[in-house]
Structure formats: C-alpha cells, structure tokens
Protein backbone atom coordinates (compact mmCIF):
# COMPACT_ATOMS: atom_id res chain seq x y z
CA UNK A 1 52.73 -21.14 24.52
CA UNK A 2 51.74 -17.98 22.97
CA UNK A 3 49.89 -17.03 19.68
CA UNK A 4 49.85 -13.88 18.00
CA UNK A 5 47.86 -12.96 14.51
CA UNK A 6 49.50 -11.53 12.06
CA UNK A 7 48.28 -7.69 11.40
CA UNK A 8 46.41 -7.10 7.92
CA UNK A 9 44.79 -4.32 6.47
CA UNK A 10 41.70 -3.50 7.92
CA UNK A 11 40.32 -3.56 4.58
CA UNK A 12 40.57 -7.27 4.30
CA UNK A 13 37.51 -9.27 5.01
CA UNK A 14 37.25 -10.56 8.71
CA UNK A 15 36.55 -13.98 7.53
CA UNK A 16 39.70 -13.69 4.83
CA UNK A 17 41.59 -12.58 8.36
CA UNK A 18 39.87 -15.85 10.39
CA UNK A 19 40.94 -18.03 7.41
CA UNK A 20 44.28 -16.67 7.23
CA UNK A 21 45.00 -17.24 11.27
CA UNK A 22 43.32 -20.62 11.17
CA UNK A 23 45.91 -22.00 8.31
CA UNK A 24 48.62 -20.24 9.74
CA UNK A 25 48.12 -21.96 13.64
CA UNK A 26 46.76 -25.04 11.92
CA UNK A 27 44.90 -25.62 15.55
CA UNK A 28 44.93 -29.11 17.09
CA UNK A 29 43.34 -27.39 20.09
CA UNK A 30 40.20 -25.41 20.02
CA UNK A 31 40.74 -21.50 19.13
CA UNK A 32 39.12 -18.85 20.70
CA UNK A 33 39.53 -15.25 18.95
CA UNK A 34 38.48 -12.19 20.53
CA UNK A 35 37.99 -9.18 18.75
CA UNK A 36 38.43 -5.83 20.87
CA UNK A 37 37.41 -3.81 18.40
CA UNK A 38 33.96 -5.40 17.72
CA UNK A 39 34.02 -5.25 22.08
CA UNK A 40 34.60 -1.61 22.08
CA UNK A 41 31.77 -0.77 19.32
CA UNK A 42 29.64 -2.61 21.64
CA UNK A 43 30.59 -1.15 24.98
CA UNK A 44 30.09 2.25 23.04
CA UNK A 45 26.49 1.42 21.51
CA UNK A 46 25.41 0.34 25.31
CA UNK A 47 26.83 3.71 26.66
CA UNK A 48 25.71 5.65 24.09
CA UNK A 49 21.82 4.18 24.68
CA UNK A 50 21.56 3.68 27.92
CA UNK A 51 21.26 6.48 30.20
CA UNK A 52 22.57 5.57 33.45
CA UNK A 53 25.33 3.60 34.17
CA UNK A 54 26.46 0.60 32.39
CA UNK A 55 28.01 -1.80 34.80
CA UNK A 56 29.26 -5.19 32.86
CA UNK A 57 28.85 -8.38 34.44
CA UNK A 58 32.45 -10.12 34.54
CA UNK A 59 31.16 -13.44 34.70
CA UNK A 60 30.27 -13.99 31.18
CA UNK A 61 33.84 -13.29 30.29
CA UNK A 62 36.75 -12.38 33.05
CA UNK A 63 39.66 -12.13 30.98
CA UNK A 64 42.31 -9.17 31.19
CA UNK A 65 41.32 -7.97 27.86
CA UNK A 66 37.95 -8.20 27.86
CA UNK A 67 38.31 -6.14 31.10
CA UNK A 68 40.73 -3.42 30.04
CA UNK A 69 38.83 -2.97 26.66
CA UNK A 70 35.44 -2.19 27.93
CA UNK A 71 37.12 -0.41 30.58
CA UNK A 72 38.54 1.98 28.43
CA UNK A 73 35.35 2.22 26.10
CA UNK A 74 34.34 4.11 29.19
CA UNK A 75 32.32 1.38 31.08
CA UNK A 76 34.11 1.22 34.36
CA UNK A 77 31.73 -0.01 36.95
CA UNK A 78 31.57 -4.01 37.21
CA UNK A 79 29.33 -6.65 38.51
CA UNK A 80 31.49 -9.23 40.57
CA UNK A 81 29.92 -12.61 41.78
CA UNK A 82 33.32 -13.84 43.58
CA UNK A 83 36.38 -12.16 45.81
CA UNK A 84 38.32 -13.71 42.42
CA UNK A 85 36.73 -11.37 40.17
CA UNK A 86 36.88 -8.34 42.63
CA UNK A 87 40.88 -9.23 43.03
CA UNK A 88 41.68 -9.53 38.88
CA UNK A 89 39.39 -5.87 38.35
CA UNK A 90 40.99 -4.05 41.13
CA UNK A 91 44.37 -5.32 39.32
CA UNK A 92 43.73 -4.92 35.81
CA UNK A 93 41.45 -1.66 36.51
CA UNK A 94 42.39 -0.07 39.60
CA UNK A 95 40.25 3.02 39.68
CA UNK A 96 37.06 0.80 38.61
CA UNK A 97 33.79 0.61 40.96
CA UNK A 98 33.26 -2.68 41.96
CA UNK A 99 29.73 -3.98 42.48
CA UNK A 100 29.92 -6.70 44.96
CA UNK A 101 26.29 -8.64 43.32
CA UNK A 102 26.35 -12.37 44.79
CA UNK A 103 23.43 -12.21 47.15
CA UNK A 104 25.32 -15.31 49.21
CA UNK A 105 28.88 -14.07 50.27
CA UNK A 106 31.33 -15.64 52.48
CA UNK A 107 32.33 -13.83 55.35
CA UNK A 108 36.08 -13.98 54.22
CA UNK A 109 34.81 -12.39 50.76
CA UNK A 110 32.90 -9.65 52.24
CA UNK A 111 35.74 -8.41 54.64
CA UNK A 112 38.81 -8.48 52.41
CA UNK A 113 36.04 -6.94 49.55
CA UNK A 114 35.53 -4.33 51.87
CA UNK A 115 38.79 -3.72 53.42
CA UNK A 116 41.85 -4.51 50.99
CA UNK A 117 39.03 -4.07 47.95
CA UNK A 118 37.34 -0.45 48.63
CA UNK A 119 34.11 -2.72 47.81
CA UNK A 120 31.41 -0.02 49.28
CA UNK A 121 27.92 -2.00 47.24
CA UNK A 122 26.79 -5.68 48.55
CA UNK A 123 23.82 -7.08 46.85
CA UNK A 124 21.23 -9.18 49.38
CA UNK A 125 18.23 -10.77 49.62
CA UNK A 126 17.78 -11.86 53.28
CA UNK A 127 18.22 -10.73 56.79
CA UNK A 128 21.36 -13.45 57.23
CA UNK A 129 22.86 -11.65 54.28
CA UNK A 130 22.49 -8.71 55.91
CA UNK A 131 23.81 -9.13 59.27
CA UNK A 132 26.74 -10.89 57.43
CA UNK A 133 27.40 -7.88 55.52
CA UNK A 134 27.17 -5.20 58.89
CA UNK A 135 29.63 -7.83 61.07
CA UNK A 136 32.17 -8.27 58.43
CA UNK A 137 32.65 -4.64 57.48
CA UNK A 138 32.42 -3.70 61.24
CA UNK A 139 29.08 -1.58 61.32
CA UNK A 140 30.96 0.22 58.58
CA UNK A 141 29.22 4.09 57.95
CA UNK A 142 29.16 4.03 54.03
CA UNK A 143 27.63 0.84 52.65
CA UNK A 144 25.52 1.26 49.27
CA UNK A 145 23.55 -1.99 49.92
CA UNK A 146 20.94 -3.10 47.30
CA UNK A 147 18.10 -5.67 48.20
CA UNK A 148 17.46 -8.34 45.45
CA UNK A 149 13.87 -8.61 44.27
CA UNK A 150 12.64 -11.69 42.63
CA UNK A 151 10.26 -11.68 39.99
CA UNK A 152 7.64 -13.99 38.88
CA UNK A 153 9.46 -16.62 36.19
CA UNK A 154 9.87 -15.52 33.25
CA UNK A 155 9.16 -18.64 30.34
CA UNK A 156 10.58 -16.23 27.88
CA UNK A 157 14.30 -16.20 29.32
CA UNK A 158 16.96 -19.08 28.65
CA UNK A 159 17.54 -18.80 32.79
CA UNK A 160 15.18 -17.78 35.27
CA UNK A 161 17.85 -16.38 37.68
CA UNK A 162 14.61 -15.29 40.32
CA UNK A 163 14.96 -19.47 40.55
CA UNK A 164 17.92 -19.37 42.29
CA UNK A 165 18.39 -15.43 43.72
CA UNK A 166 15.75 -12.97 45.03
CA UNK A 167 13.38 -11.81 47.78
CA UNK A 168 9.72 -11.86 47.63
CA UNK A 169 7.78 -8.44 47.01
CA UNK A 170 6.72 -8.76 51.00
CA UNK A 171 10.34 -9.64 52.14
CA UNK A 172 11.97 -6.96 50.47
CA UNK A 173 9.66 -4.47 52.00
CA UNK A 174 10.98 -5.40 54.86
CA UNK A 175 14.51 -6.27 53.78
CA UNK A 176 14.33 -2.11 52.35
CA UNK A 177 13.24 -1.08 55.71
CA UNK A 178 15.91 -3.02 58.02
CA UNK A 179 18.75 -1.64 55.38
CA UNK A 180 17.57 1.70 55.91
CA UNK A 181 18.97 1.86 59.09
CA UNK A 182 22.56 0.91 58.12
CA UNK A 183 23.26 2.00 54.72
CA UNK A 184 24.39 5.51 53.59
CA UNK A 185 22.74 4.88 50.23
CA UNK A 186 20.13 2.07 49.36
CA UNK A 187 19.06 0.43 45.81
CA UNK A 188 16.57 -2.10 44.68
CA UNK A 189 17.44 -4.45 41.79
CA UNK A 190 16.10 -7.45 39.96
CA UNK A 191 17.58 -9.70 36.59
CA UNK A 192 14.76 -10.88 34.52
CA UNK A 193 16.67 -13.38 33.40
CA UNK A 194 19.42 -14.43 30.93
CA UNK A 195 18.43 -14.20 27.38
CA UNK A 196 14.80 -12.39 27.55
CA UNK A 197 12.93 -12.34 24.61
CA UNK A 198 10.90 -10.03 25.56
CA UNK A 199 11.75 -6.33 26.37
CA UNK A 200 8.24 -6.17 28.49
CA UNK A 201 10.24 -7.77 31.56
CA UNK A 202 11.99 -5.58 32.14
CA UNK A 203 8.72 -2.67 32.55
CA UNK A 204 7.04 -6.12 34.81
CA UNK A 205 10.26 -5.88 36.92
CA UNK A 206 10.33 -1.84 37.53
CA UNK A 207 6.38 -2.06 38.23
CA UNK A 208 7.16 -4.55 40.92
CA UNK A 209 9.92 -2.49 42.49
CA UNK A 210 8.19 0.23 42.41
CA UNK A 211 5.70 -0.86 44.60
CA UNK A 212 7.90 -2.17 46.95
CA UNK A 213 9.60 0.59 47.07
CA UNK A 214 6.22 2.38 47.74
CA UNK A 215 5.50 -0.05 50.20
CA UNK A 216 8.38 0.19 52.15
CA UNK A 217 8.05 3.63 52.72
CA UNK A 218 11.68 4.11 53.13
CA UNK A 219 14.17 6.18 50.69
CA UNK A 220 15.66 4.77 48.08
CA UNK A 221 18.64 5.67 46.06
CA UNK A 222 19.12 3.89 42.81
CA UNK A 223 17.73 1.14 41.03
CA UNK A 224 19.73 -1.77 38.95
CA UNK A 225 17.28 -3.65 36.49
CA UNK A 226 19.58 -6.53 35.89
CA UNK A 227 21.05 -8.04 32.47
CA UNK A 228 19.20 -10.12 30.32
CA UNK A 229 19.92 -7.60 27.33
CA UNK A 230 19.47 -10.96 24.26
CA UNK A 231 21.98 -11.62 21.83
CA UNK A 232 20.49 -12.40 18.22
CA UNK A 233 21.45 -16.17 17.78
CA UNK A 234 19.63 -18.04 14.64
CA UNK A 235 16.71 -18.68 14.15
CA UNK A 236 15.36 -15.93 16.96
CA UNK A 237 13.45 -12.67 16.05
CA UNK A 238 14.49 -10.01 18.82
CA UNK A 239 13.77 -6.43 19.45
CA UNK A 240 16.96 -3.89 18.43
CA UNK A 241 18.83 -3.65 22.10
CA UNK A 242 17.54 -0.23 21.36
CA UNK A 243 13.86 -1.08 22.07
CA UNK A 244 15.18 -2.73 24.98
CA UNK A 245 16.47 0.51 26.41
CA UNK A 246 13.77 2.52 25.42
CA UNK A 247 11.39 0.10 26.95
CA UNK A 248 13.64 0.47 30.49
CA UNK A 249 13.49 4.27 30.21
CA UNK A 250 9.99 4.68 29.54
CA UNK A 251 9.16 2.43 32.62
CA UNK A 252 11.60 4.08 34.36
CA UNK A 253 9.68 8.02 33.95
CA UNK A 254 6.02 6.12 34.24
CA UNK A 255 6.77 4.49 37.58
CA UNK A 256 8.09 8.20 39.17
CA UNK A 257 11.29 6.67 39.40
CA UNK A 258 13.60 8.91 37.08
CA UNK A 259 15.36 10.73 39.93
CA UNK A 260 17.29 6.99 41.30
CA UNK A 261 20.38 6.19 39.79
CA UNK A 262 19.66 4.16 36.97
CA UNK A 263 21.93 0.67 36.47
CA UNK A 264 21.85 -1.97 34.01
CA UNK A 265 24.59 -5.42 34.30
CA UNK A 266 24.48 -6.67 30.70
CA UNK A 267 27.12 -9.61 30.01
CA UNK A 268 26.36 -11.71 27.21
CA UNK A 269 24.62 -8.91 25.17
CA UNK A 270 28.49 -6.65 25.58
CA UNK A 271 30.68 -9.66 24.73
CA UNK A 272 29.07 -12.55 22.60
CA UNK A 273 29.59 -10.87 19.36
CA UNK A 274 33.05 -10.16 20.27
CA UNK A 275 34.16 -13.78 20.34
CA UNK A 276 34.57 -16.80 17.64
CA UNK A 277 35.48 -20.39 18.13
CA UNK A 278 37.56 -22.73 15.68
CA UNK A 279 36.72 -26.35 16.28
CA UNK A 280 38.10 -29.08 14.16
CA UNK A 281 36.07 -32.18 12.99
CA UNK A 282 37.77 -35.27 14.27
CA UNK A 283 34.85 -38.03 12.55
CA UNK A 284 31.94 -37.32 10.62
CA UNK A 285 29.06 -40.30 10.82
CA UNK A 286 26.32 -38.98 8.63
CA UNK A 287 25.18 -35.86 9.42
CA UNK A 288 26.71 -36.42 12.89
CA UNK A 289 30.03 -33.76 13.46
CA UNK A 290 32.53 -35.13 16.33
CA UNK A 291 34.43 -31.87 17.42
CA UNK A 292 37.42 -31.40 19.72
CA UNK A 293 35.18 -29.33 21.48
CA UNK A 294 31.97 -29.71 23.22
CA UNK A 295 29.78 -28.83 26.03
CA UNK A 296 32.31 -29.43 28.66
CA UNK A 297 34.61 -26.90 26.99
CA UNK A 298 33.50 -24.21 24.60
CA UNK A 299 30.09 -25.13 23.28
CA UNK A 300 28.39 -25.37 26.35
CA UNK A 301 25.45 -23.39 25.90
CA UNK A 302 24.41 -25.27 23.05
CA UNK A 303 23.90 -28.75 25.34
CA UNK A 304 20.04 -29.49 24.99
CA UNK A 305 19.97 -29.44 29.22
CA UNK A 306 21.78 -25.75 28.45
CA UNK A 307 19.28 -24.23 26.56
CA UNK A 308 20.58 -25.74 22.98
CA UNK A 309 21.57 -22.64 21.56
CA UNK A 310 22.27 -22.63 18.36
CA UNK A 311 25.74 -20.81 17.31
CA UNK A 312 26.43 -19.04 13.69
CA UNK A 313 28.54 -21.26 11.98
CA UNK A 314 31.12 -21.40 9.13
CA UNK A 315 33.36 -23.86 7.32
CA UNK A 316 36.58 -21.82 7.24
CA UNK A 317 38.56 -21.29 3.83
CA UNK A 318 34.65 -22.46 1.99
CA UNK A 319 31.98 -20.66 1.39
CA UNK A 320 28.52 -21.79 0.82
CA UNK A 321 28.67 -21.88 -2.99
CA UNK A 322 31.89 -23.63 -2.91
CA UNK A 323 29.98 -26.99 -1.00
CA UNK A 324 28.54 -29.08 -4.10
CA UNK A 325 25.59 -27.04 -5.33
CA UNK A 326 25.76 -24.62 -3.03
CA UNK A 327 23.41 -25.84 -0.38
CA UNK A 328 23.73 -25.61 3.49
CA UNK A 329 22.66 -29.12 5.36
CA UNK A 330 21.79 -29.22 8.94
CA UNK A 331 24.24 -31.17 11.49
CA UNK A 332 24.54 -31.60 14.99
CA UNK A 333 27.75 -31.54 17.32
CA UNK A 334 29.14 -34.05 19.58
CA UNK A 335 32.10 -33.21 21.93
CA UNK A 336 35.11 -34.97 22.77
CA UNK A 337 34.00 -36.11 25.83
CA UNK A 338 33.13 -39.67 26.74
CA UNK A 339 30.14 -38.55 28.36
CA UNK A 340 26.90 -39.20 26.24
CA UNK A 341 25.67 -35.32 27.70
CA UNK A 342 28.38 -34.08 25.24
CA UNK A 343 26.25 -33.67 21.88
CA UNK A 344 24.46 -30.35 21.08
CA UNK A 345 21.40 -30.86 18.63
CA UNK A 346 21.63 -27.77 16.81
CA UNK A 347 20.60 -27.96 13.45
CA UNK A 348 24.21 -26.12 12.60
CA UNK A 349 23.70 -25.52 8.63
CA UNK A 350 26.72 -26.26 6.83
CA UNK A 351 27.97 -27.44 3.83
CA UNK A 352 27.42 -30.89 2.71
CA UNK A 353 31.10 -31.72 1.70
CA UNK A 354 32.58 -31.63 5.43
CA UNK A 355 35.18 -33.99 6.49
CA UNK A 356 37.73 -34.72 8.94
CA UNK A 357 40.39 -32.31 9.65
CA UNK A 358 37.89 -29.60 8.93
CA UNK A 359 37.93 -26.26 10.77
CA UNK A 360 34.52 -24.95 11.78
CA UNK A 361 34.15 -21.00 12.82
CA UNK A 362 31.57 -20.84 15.70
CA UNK A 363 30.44 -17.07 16.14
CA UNK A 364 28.86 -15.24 18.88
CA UNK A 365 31.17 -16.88 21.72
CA UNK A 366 32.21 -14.41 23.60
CA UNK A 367 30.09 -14.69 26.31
CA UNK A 368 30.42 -17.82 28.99
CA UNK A 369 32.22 -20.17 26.28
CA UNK A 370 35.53 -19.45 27.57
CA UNK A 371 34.49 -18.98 31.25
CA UNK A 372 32.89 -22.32 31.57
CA UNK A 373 35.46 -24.47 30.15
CA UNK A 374 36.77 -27.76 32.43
CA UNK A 375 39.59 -30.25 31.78
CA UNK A 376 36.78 -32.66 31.91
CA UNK A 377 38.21 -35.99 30.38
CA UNK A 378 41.51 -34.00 29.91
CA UNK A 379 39.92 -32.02 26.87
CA UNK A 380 40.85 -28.93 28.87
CA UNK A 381 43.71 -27.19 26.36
CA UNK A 382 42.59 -24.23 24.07
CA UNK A 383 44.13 -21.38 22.08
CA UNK A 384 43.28 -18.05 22.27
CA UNK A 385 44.45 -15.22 19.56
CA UNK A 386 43.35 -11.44 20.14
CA UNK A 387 42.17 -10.22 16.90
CA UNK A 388 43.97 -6.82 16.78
CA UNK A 389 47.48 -7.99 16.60
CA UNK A 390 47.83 -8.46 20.24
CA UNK A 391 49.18 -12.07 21.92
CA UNK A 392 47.72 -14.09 23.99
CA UNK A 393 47.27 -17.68 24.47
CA UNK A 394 47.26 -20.15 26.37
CA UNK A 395 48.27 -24.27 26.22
C-alpha cells in the first residue's frame, strides 16, 4: 500500500505538516518520514566543509531516495559493505563510484563487484583479504586497494568499529608494502568509531597512519579517515561538525599528508536529521510507554545493550504548554515485542497527560532505524511517507 503527504505551503510549520500527515494516515503501523530537503541541506553543508571527497556510507540508510537525493546534492561516491548495496547504487545511480569497504568479502561479491559492478576500490586488512581480492578480479591491472588500520579503542565512541575491523600499525606496514606490488593506486584508512565525541580522534587516527605510512616506505595515494562525524542527540554537548572538519584538515597539513586524496564516509551524521518516527502508545503503566515499536524495529539504538540513545521526542497535535501545567515528565519505552530486551530507558521527556492511542514523533531517525528493522514477533509492518510530496510506502 502506498502513502503520499499532502503538499502545503512551505511556510507552514514542519510540526503543523507532521501533525497534519499523522491525523490524516491515522497510523496503526509505525511511520517513518523522510525529509529530502533537510537530506540535501545536509549533503550540501558536508560538501561545502569538507575538502575532499564526501563518500556516504549506505548502510545507515539504503533506500532509493535517500540514495538519489544525496546523489544529486552532488555526493556521488558511496561506501558499500555488501554486493546488495553495490547492485541497488549501480541501479539507482549508475554513474556513481562505488567504494567496495567490507574488509571480509566473499569471493562471489568481489568478482561480480568487479566485473558486472566496475567496482575498482576493495578495502582490507589482511594478507587472505588480499589474495582474495587479486584471484577474484584475475590479477586485474587497476585496483585502488586501501589497507584498514585499527586504532587504539576509543571510550568516547558509541562503537568501537577497530573491535571488529582493522590491522595493527606493524601489519599494515606490511599489508602497504605487499599491496604495492598489485595496485595501480593505494590508500590507508581508519573509522574512529560511530558516534565520537571527540573531534581529537580523528588527528590520533591520521598521526597513526602517518607513521605507517612512513614506515612502510611505499607510496601512497589517498587517505579515507572513516565516519564517526556525531549527531547532536539530548542531553550531549558536541563540537559544530565544523570543528570536526577543521580538526581533520589541520591534521591532515601537520602530518605532510595534504597532497593524498582526502576521503571521509559519514552515515549517521548525513541522514539522522533527515528522518522522524511516529509510534503510537498501545498501554501506559505509570511512567512506563508500551509502543508499537521498539528495539527490534525502529528504536533500536535506544536499547540499553545499543548504546541507549536517547531520541528527541514529541507528542503530536500537543505542545508542551498544552500537558497540565506545562511540564515535561521523563518516560521510558517498551516495544512490542515479547522479548524482555525490548524496553529503552531513555528518560524521553514528555508530557504528563499521555494515553493510549497517542502518537509520539521520534526525531533524528534517519540513520540505521529503518535499516535495522526485523519482523521479529511479526511486528515487522511500517509506513513510510516522503516529506516533499513524493509516495512511498510500504505494508
């Protein structure tokens, strides 16, 4: 089934718009909207700031729209993790550069990448990567191969992705050297992790490849320095994404690296603001909100074993001042699951007259709550409206 929101005046207060959709739909289903044009203001800021090449990560949000629209806000080079992802940009953007960034490929993914995909940069972090990558594209001439550096972990990021991915300093010397010999160009990278508070990791990160790269005494062509890029959720106190940049750039010219290419992969910090959530409250007990969504659906990065984030929220069609005498009370979520994993703490401040059949705005979802949804339980079905006018939707 599709949706479609009515077009108003631009004018019109976005929440006035929200409200208006929300009462109109009458959602039994959770609602995602998306708003393009808050997407392409973003992709524009990042392009605008940083000055090498934005590449967004898909994985925070792979829709077709979310594609096209930061693909025509001029950001046209994209980090893939799967041959999925590399199949849907190739579709939806055919002239895009695809960054193949999974450091542990199939062999299937990295030959049809290659040869149906034009897929020219593989991401690695071990010899068995490597190898992998030479057999399957045939000892091809023109790979752009990167080796993955892990950094120390970093307690200041909501996931330390050097847990998971990542050579050593003293393997990706080596790595460096042995992709030397069969790459036509050759980058280092490193993520400092999703969510970093702190724009210092990312100067820690381009120290550290700078001495391997010094250390490997091998040419080296470009540099990625990850994502990471934070999104201002409440109750945080973050640097502007401009001191983030800044911070890159200077590090960048002090480490004598200003003649690589220069990449960044932000996700979550291009599409979070982009993207709102209408829940419904099925039960209230006390200051306890049962939702029709949860942490197996839309909400998952607000699970306590997630991070807990806490999300903007909103009762839709009441403001603050309209809630008794005005004043905001702190809740916390519970999903529709029947697994006891499906509560988020929060606090989530809302007003104290709340009550079943009340819709909830969640803001600042556009990154990873419609990407990691399941049909857990059979709580699978959502809505999705596009914000401009535009239908889509899904049942």
């Amino acid at each position: 089934m599709v949706y479609s929101a009515p077009l108003l005046s631009e004018k019109k207060d976005l929440d006035h718009r929200i409200n208006h959709i929300v009462h109109h739909l009458k959602p039994s289903t959770p609602l995602h909207l998306l708003d393009l044009k808050a997407l392409t203001r973003k992709s524009k800021e990042f392009k605008s700031l940083f000055r090498g090449t934005v590449m967004y990560a898909v994985k925070c949000n792979p829709s077709k729209e979310v594609i096209r629209t930061i693909a025509k806000a001029g950001i046209k080079t994209f980090d893939a993790a799967s041959i999925e992802e590399i199949r849907n940009i190739r579709k939806w953007v055919p002239g895009a550069k695809i960054h193949f960034m999974h450091t542990v490929k199939s062999r299937e993914s990295i030959r049809e990448a290659y040869f149906d995909h034009a897929v020219r940069v593989f991401v690695l972090d071990t010899a068995d990567e490597l190898r992998k990558i030479i057999h399957e594209t045939d000892l091809a001439p023109d790979l752009d191969l990167y080796v993955r550096l892990a950094l120390p972990k970093n307690k200041e990021a909501s996931t330390d992705f050097s847990a998971k991915f990542g050579a050593s300093p003293e393997k990706a010397v080596q790595l460096l050297q042995e992709a030397r010999l069969v790459s036509a160009r050759l980058g280092i990278m490193f993520h400092p992790g999703s969510q970093s508070k702190n724009p210092d990791v990312f100067r820690k990160g381009i120290a550290v490849a700078a001495d391997v790269i010094r250390k490997s005494g091998v040419k080296v062509e470009s540099i990625d320095v990850g994502g990471g890029f934070p999104v201002q959720y409440p109750g945080q106190t973050l640097a502007s994404l401009s001191d983030y940049i800044s911070t890159i750039h200077k590090a960048i010219d002090d480490y004598g690296l200003s003649a690589l290419d220069l990449y960044c992969e932000p996700g979550r910090a291009l599409v979070a603001e982009a993207g709102k959530l209408i829940v419904r409250v099925e039960l209230r007990k006390g200051n306890t909100l049962y939702l029709n969504d949860g942490v197996y659906g839309g909400l998952v990065e607000a699970a306590k074993h997630q991070g807990g984030f806490i999300y903007p929220v909103r009762l839709i069609g009441k403001q603050s001042d309209e809630a008794g005498d005005g004043s905001l009370i702190p809740y916390r979520f519970c999903g529709p699951t029947c697994d006891s994993i499906d509560m988020m703490p929060g606090p989530f401040l809302l007003p104290a007259e709340i009550s079943e059949g009340d819709w909830i705005e969640v803001g600042l979802t556009g990154a990873y709550s419609s990407s990691c949804r399941t049909n857990f339980n059979g709580f699978g079905k959502y809505q999705t409206v596009i914000l401009d006018g535009s239908p889509c939707g899904k049942a």
